[in-house]
Protein backbone atom coordinates (compact mmCIF):
# COMPACT_ATOMS: atom_id res chain seq x y z
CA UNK A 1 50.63 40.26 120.24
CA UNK A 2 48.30 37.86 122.07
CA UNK A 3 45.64 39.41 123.76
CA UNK A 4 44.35 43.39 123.67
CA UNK A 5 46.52 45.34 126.31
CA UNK A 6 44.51 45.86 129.31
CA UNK A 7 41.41 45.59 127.22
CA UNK A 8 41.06 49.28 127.05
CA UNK A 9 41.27 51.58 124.14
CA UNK A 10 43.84 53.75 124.96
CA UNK A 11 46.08 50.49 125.58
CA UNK A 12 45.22 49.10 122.16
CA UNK A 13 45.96 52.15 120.45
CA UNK A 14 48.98 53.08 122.01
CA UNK A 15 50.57 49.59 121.76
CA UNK A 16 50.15 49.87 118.08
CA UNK A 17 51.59 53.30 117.46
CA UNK A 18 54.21 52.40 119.91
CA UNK A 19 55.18 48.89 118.01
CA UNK A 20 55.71 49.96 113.78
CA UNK A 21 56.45 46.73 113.15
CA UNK A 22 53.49 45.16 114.57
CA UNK A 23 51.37 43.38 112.26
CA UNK A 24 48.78 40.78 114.19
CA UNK A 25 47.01 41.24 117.11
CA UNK A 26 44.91 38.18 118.20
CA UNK A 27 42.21 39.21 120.79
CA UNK A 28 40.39 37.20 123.59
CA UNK A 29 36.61 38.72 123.08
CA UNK A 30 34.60 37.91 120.54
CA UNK A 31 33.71 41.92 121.05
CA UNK A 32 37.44 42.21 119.71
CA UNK A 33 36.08 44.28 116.81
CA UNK A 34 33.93 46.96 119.68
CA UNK A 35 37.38 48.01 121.09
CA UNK A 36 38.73 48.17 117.52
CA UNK A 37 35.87 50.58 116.25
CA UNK A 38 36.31 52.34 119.55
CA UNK A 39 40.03 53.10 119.23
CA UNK A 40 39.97 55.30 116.81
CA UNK A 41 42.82 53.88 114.88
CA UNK A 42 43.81 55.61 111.31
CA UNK A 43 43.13 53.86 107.92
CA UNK A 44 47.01 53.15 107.86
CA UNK A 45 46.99 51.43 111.52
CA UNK A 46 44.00 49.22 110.41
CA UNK A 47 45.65 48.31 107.00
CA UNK A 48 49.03 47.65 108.81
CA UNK A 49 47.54 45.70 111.88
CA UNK A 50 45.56 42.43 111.06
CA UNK A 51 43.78 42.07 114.37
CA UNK A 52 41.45 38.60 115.21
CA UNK A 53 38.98 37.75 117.46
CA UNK A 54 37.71 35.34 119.35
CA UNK A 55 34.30 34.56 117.93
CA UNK A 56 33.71 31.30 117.86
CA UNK A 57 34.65 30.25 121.62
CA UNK A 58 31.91 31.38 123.82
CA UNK A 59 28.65 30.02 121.32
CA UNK A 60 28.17 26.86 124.02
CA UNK A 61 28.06 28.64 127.04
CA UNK A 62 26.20 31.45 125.71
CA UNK A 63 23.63 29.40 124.30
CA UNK A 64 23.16 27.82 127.70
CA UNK A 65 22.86 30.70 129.66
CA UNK A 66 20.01 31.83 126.67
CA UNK A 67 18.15 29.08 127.66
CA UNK A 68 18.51 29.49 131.53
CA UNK A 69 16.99 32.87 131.22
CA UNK A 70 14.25 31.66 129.60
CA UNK A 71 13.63 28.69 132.07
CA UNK A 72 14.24 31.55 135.00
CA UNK A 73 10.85 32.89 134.02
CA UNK A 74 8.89 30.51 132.50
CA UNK A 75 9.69 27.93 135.00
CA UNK A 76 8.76 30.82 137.86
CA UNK A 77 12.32 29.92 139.48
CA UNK A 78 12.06 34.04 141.00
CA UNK A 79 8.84 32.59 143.09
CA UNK A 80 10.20 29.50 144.09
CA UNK A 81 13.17 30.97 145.77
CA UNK A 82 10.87 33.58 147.58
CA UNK A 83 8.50 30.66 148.73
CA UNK A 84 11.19 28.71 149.82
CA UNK A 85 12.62 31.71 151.90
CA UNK A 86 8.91 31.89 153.16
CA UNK A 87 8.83 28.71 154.00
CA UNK A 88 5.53 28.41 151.84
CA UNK A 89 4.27 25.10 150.16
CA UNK A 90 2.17 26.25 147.69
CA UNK A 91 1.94 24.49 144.10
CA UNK A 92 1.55 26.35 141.22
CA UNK A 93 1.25 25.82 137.69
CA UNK A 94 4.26 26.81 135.68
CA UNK A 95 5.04 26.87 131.91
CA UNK A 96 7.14 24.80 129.11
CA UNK A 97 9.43 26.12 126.35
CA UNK A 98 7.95 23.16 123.84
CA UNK A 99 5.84 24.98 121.22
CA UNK A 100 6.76 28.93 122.61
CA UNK A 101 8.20 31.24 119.80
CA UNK A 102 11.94 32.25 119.94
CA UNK A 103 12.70 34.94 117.83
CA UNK A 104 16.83 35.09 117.29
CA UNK A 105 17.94 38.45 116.43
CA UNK A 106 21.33 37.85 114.84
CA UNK A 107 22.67 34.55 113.70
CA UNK A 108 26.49 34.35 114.28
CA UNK A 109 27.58 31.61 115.97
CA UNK A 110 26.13 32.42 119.33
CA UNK A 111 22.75 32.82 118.08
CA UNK A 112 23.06 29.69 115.71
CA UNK A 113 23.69 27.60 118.61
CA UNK A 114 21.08 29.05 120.80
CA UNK A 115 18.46 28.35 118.12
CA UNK A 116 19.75 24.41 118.10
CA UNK A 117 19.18 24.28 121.86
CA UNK A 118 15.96 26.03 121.47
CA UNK A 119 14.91 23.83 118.66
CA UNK A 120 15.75 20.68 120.62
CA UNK A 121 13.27 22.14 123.79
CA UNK A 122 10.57 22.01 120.96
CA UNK A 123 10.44 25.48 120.58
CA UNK A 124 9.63 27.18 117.18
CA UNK A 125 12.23 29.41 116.46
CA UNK A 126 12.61 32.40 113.82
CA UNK A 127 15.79 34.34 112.99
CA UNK A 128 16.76 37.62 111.71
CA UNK A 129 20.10 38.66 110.23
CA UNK A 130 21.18 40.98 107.78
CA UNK A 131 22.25 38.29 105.07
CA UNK A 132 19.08 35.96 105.11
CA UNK A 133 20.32 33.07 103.03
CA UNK A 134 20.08 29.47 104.20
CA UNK A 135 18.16 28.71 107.53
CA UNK A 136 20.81 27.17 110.18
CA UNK A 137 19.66 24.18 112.29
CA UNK A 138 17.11 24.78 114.52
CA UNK A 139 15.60 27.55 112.84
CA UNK A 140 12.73 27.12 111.24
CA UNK A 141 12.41 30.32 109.22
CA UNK A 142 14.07 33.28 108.35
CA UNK A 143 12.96 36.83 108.02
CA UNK A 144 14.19 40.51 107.62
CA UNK A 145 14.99 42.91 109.87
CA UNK A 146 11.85 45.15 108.44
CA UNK A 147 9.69 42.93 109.43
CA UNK A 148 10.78 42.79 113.19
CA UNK A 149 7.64 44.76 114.35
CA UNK A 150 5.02 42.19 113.40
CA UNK A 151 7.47 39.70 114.43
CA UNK A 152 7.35 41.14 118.42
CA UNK A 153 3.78 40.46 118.28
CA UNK A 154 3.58 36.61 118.10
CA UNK A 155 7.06 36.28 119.92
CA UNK A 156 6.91 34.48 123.34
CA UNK A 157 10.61 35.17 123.56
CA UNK A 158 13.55 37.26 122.00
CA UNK A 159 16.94 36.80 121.77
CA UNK A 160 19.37 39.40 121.19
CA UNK A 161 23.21 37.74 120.22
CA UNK A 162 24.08 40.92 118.17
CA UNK A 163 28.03 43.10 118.27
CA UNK A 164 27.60 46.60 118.62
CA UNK A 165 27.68 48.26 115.60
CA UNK A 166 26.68 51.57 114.25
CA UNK A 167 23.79 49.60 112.48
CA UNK A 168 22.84 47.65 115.29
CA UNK A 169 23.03 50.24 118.55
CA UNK A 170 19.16 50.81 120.11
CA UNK A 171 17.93 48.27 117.97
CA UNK A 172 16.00 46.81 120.40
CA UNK A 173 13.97 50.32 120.49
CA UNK A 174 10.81 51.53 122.83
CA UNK A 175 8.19 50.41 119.65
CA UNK A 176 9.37 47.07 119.40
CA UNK A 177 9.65 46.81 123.25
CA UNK A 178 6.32 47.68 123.27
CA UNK A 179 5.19 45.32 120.76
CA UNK A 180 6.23 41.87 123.07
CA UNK A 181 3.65 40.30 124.13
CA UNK A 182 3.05 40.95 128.52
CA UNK A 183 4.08 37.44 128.71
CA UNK A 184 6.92 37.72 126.76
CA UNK A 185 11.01 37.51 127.75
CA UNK A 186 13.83 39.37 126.57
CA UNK A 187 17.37 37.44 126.94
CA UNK A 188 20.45 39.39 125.84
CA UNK A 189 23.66 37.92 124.92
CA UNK A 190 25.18 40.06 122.50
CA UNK A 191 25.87 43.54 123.80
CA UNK A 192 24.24 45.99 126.15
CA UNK A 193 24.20 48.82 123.18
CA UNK A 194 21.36 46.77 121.05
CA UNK A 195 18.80 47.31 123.34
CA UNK A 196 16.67 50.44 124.66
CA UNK A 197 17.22 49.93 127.84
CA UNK A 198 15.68 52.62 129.66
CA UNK A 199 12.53 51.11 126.89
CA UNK A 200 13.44 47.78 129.01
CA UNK A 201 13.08 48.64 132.50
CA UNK A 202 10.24 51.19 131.82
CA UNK A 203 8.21 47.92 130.16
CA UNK A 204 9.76 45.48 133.21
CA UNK A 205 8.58 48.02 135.54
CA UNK A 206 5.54 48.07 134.63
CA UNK A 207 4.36 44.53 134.03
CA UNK A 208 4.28 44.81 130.38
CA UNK A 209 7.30 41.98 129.92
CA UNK A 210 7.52 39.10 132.03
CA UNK A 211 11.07 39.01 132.19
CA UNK A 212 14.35 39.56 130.72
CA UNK A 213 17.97 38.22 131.39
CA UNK A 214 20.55 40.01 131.02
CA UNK A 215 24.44 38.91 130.61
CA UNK A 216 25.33 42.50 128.88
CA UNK A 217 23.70 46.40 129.94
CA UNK A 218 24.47 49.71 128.31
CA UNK A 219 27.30 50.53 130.79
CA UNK A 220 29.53 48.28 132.51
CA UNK A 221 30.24 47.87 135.14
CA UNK A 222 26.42 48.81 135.75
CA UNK A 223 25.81 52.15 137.93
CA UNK A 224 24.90 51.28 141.32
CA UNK A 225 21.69 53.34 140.57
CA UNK A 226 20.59 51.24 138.00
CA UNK A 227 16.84 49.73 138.51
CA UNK A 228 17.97 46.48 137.11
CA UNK A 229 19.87 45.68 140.05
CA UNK A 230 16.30 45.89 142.33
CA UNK A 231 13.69 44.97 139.82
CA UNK A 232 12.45 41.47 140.65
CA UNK A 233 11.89 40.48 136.95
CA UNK A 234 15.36 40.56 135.84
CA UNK A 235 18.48 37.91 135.73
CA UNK A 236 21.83 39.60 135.70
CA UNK A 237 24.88 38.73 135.18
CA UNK A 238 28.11 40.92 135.54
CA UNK A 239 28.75 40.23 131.71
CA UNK A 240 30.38 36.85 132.70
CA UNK A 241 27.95 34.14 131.29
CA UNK A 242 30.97 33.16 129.26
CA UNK A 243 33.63 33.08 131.65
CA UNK A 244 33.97 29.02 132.04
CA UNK A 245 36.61 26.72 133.20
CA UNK A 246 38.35 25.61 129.91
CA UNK A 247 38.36 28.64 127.93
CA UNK A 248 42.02 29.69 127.97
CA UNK A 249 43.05 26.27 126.35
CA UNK A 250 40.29 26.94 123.06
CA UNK A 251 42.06 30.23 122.83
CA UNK A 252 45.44 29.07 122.59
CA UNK A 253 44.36 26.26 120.17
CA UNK A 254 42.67 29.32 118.04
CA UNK A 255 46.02 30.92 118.72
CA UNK A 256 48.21 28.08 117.85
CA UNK A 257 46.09 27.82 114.60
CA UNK A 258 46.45 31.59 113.84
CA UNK A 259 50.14 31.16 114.68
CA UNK A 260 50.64 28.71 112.30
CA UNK A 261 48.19 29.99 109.37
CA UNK A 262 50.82 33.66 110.18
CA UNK A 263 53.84 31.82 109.91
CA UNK A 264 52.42 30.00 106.38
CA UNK A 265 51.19 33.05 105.02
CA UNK A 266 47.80 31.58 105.32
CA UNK A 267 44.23 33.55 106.15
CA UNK A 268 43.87 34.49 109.61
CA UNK A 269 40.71 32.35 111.11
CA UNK A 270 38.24 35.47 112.81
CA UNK A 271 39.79 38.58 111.37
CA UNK A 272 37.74 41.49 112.29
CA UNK A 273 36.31 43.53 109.83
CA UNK A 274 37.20 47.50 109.62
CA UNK A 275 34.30 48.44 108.10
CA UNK A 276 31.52 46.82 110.48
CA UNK A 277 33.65 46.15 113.56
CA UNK A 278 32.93 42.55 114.18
């Protein structure tokens, strides 16, 4: 089966207990593993039904958009706009990212390559993952997640490019929130569960963040009562930073690949884990 029926749960489910002899599912997302965990398939259904994502194809354009939220708010692009509406010629001085402090908050592939195009801005840039290991390009140090609350403190930005995982859900919470810097921006481009977010728009609200940018929220599509949709601090997107011209031909070459390593007997490239999700 390419792709996950309908992208709901209740599609994925169903298609599997209505196919027995089903035994690959390649999925579209790189959130393949979210509507996995959320399925509520049986031990036997997830032992019987390899199912792959697609991690792996969205890093570039995701990393981009990182970087445009940044350069939203540090750049002042909000105020330009308005003066430009206003007709008003007024220069102001406006920040760089060269020397500012990115702090990466999960280093898969999308937050590997946002930390290369941060490094190459000049920006100093930490990372966090579970596994710390070997530092990937652009990063210039690693550190634990227990240390994230003295890491808010000298962070002039924070990216979040985390899956939504039992261990990972509000972890973005009101203490570290309130730990960033007034200056500081949050950019999100992992999933809408990893953050506080009523934390978020309390601290937007109030002045005590300087921005965020958002390509994921907590629900989608987001309520129509939602105060990110007014507050003049934010960048939104309707969860579509990675929707590019192009992408359909990297998933059928991921496809074709899978196809083939199937047919050989091969490992599966991007299978998704049943324990984690992702």
């Amino acid at each position: 089966m390419i792709g996950l029926p309908d992208a709901t749960v209740g599609g994925l489910a169903g298609l599997i207990r209505m196919a027995p002899d089903l035994r690959w599912i390649q999925g579209a997302p790189a959130g393949t593993g979210e509507v996995v965990r959320r399925a509520g398939l049986t031990a036997e259904e997830l032992e019987r039904v390899a199912i792959t994502s697609g991690a792996g194809l969205y890093s570039a354009p995701l990393g981009e958009w990182a970087i445009l939220g940044l350069l939203t708010f540090v750049k002042d692009v909000p105020r330009l706009i308005a003066e430009r509406a206003a007709g008003t010629w007024q220069q102001k001085a406006v920040g760089t990212l060269s020397g500012r402090r990115m702090l990466v908050i999960g280093l898969g592939d999308i937050g590997r390559e946002t930390a290369r195009l941060a490094a190459a801005f000049g920006m100093v840039v930490t990372g966090v993952r579970r596994n710390p290991g070997e530092a990937p390009p652009g990063v210039d140090r690693l550190a634990p997640l227990e240390s994230l609350p003295e890491l808010m403190a000298e962070s002039d930005a924070v990216v979040l490019a985390l899956p939504a995982t039992a261990e990972t859900a509000g972890l973005l919470s009101r203490e570290l929130i309130a730990a960033l810097p007034a200056h500081a921006v949050v950019v999100n481009v992992g999933r809408g569960a990893t953050v506080d977010e009523p934390a978020l728009i309390d601290a937007l609200r109030e002045g005590r963040l300087a921005g965020a940018a958002l390509d994921v929220t907590a629900v989608e599509p987001l309520p129509a009562d939602s105060e990110l949709w007014t507050l003049p601090n934010v960048l939104l997107s309707p969860h579509s930073a990675a929707v590019i011209a192009g992408r359909p031909p990297k998933l059928l070459e991921l496809t074709a690949d899978n196809l083939r390593r199937y047919i050989a007997g091969e490992t599966l490239r991007n299978v998704v884990d049943t324990v984690r999700f992702y």
